[in-house]
Protein backbone atom coordinates (compact mmCIF):
# COMPACT_ATOMS: atom_id res chain seq x y z
CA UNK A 1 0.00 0.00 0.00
CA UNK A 2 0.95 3.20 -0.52
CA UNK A 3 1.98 5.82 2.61
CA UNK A 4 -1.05 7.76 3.36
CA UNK A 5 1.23 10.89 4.36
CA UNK A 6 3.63 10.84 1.80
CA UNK A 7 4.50 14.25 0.60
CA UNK A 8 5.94 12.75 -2.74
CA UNK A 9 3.79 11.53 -5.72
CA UNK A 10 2.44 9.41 -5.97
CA UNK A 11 0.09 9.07 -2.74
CA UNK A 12 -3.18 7.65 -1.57
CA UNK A 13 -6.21 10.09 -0.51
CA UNK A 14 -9.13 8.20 0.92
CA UNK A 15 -12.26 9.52 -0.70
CA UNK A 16 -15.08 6.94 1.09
CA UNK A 17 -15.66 3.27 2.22
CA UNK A 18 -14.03 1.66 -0.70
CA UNK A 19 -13.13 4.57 -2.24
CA UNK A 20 -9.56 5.76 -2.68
CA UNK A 21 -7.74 8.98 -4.87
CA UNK A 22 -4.17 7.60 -5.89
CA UNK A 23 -2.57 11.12 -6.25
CA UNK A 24 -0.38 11.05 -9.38
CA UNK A 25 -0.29 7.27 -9.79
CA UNK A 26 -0.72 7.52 -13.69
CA UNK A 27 1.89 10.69 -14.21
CA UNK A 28 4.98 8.81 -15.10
CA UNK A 29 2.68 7.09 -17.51
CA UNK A 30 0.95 9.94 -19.14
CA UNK A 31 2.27 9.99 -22.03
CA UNK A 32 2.34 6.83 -23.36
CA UNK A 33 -1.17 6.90 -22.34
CA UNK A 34 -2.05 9.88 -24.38
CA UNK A 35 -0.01 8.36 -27.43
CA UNK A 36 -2.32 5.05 -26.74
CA UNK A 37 -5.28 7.19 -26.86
CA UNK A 38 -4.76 8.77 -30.49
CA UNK A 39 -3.90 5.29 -31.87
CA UNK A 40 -7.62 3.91 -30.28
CA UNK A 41 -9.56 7.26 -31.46
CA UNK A 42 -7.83 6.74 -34.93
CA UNK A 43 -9.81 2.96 -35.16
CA UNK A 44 -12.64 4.06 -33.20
CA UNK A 45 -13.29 8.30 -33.50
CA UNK A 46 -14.19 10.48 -30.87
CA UNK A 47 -18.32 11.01 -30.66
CA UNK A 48 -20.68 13.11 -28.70
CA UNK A 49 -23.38 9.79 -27.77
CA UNK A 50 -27.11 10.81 -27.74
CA UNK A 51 -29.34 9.55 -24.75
CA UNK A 52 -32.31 7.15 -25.04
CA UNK A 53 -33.93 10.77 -24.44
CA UNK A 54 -32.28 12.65 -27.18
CA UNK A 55 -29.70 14.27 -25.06
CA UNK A 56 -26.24 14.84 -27.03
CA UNK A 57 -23.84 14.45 -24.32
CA UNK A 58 -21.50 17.57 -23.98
CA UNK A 59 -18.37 14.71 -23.46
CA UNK A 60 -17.33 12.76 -26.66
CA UNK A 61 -16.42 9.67 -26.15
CA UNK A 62 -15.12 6.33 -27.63
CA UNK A 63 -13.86 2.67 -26.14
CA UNK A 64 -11.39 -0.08 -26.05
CA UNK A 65 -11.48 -3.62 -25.14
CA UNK A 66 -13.36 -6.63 -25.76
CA UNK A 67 -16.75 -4.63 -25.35
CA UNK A 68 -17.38 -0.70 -25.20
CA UNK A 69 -20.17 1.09 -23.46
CA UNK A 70 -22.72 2.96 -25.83
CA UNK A 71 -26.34 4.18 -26.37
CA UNK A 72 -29.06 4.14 -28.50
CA UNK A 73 -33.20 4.83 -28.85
CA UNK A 74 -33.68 1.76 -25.86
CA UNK A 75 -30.96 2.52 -23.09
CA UNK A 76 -27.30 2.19 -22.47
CA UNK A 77 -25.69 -1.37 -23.45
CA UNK A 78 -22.29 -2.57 -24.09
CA UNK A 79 -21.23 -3.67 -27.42
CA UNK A 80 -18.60 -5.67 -28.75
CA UNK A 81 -19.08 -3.70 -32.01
CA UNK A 82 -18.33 0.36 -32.43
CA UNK A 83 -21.66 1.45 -34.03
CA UNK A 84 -20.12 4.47 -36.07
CA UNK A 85 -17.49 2.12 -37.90
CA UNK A 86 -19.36 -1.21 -37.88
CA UNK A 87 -15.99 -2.61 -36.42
CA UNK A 88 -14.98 -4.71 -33.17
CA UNK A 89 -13.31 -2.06 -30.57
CA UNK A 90 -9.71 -1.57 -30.59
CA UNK A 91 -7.65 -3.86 -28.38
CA UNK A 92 -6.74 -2.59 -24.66
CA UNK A 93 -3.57 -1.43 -24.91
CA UNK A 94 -1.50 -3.62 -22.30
CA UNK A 95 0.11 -0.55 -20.71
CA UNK A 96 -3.57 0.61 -19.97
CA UNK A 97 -4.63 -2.98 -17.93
CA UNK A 98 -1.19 -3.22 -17.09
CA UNK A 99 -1.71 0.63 -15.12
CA UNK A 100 -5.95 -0.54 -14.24
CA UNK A 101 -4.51 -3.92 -12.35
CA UNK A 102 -1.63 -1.84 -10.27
CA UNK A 103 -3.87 0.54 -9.38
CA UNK A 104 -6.50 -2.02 -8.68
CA UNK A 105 -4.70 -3.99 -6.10
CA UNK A 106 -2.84 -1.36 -4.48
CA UNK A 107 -6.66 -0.01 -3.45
CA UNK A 108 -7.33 -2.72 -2.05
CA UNK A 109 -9.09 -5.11 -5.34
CA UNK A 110 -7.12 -7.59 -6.06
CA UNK A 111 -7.20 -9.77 -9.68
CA UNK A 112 -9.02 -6.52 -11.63
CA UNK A 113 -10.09 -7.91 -14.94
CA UNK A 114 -10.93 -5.01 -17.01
CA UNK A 115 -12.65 -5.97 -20.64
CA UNK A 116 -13.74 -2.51 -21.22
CA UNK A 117 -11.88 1.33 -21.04
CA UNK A 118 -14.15 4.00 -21.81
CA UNK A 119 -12.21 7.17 -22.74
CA UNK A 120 -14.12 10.72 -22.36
CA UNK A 121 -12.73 13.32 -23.97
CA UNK A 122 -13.73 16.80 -22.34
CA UNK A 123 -13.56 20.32 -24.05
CA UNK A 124 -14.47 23.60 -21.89
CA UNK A 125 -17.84 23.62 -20.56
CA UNK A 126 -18.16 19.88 -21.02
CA UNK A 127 -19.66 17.89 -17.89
CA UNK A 128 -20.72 14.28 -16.85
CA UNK A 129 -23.93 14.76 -14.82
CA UNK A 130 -24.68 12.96 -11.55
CA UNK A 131 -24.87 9.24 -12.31
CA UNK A 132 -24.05 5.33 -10.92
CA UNK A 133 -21.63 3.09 -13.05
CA UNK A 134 -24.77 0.09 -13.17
CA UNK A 135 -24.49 -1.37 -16.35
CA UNK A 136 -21.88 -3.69 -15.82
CA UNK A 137 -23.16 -7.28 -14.73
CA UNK A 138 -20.32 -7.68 -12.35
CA UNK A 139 -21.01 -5.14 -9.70
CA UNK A 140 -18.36 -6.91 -7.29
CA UNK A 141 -15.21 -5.39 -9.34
CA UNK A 142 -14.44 -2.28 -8.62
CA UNK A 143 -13.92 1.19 -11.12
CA UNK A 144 -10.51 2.20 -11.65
CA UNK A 145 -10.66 6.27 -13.43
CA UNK A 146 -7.49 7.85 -14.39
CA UNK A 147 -7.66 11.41 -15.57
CA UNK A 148 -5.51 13.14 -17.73
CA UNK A 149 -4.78 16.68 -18.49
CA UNK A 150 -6.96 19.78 -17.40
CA UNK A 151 -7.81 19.91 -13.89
CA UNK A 152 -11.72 18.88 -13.26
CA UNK A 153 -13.48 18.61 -10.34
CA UNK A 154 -15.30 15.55 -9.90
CA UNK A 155 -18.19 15.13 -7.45
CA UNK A 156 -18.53 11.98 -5.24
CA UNK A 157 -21.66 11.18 -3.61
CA UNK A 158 -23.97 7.84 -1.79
CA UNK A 159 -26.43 5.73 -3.05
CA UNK A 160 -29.32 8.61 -3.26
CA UNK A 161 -28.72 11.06 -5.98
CA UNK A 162 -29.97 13.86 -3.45
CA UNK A 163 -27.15 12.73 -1.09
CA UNK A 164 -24.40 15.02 0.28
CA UNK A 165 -21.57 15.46 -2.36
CA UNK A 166 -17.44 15.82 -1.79
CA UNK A 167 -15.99 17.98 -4.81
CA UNK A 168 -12.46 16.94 -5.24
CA UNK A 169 -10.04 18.28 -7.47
CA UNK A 170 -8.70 15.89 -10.05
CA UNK A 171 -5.49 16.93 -11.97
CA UNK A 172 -2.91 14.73 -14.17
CA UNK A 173 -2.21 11.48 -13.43
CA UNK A 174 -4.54 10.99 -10.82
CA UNK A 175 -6.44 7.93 -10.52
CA UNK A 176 -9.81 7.56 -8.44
CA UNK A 177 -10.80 3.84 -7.66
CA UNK A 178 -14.08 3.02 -5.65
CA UNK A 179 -15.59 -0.56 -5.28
CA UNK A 180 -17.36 -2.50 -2.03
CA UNK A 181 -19.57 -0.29 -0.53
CA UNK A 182 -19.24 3.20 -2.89
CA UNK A 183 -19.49 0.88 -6.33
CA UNK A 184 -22.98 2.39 -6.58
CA UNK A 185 -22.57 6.02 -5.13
CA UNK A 186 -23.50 8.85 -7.49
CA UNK A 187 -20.39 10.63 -9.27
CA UNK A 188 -19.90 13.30 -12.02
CA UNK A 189 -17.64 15.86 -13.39
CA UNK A 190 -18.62 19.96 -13.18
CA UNK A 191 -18.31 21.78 -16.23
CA UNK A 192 -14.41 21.90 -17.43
CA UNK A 193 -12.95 25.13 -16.97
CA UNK A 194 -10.79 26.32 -19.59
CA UNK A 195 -7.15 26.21 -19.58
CA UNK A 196 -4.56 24.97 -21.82
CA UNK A 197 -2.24 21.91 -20.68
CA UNK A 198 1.09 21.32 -22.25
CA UNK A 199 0.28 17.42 -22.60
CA UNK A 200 -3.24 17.82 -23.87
CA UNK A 201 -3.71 21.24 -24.57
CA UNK A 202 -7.55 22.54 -24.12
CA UNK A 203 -8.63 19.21 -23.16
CA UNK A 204 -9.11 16.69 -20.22
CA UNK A 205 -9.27 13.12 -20.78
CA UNK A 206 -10.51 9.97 -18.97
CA UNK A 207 -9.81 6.72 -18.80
CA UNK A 208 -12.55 4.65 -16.83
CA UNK A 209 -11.49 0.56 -16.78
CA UNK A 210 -14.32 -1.51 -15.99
CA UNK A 211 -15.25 -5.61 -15.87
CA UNK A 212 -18.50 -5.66 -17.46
């Protein structure tokens, strides 16, 4: 585990039961990452999903792995098949599970199996409302989020959507994971400020590892 008073990066942040902010865990990584990230959205592109209401989301979005979370007119579903290019989603790259298991275990989950990244891809003003990560069958694995570029600050709540929320600031290379008793809480992102980061320039992205 990692020292909970370290002054040095990277360092662990409790968040909630379950829940734990690994300060700068992904930094040395970054920017393979981000290089990892342009080869998937090259195979897969960047796209702003519409609801089951009609809704265009404000964050574009795209996947890797064996499956890749999406929409359409019924609900939200995972697919093994990217719906704008009629193709299977690009491989995980191995430094992304290799980064999703590390960070996994050393909050406390041991043998992470991720089969699915989503990547969000936020420009100014962009937000992720209020929401739980339910779709996955396997509720008992936990959500491993690593966040990349532009500062955001993400909101972290319980099981009620009404229920009191911690706004944490989330800046490069920090990864959030939650699991056990927060899997369900309600989470989101407030509308990205502008600001212009030398590895990513106007834009924050996210990496959010799952076992569907």
């Amino acid at each position: 585990m990692l020292d909970l008073f370290a002054d040095t990066p990277p360092w662990q942040e409790p968040l909630a039961p379950g829940a734990v902010i690994l300060r700068r865990r992904a930094l040395a990584n970054a920017e393979q990452l981000l290089g990892q990230v342009n080869q998937v959205a090259k195979l897969s592109p960047f796209r702003q999903m519409v609801t089951p209401g009609g809704y265009t989301m404000s964050v574009a979005m795209t996947n890797c792995g064996l499956v890749g979370w999406t929409t359409n007119q019924h609900g939200y579903l995972y697919s093994c098949v990217d719906p704008q290019t009629g193709q299977r989603w690009p491989a995980m790259p191995v430094a992304f599970l290799t980064l999703a298991q590390a960070c996994a275990q050393e909050a406390g989950y041991a043998d992470f199996q991720p089969d699915a990244c989503l990547i969000n891809r936020y420009s100014p003003g962009a937000k992720l409302s209020l929401h739980q990560d339910k779709d996955e069958k396997n509720l008992r694995a936990p959500i491993v989020s690593v966040s990349l570029g532009l500062p955001a600050v993400f909101q972290f709540g319980g099981l009620k959507r009404n229920d009191p929320l911690q706004r944490v600031l989330l800046e490069h290379g920090d990864v959030v994971v939650w699991g056990g008793e927060s899997r369900l809480f309600y989470h989101g992102i407030q509308p990205l400020k502008e600001g212009d980061h030398p590895a990513t320039g106007a834009f924050r992205f996210n990496l959010t590892f799952r076992h569907t």
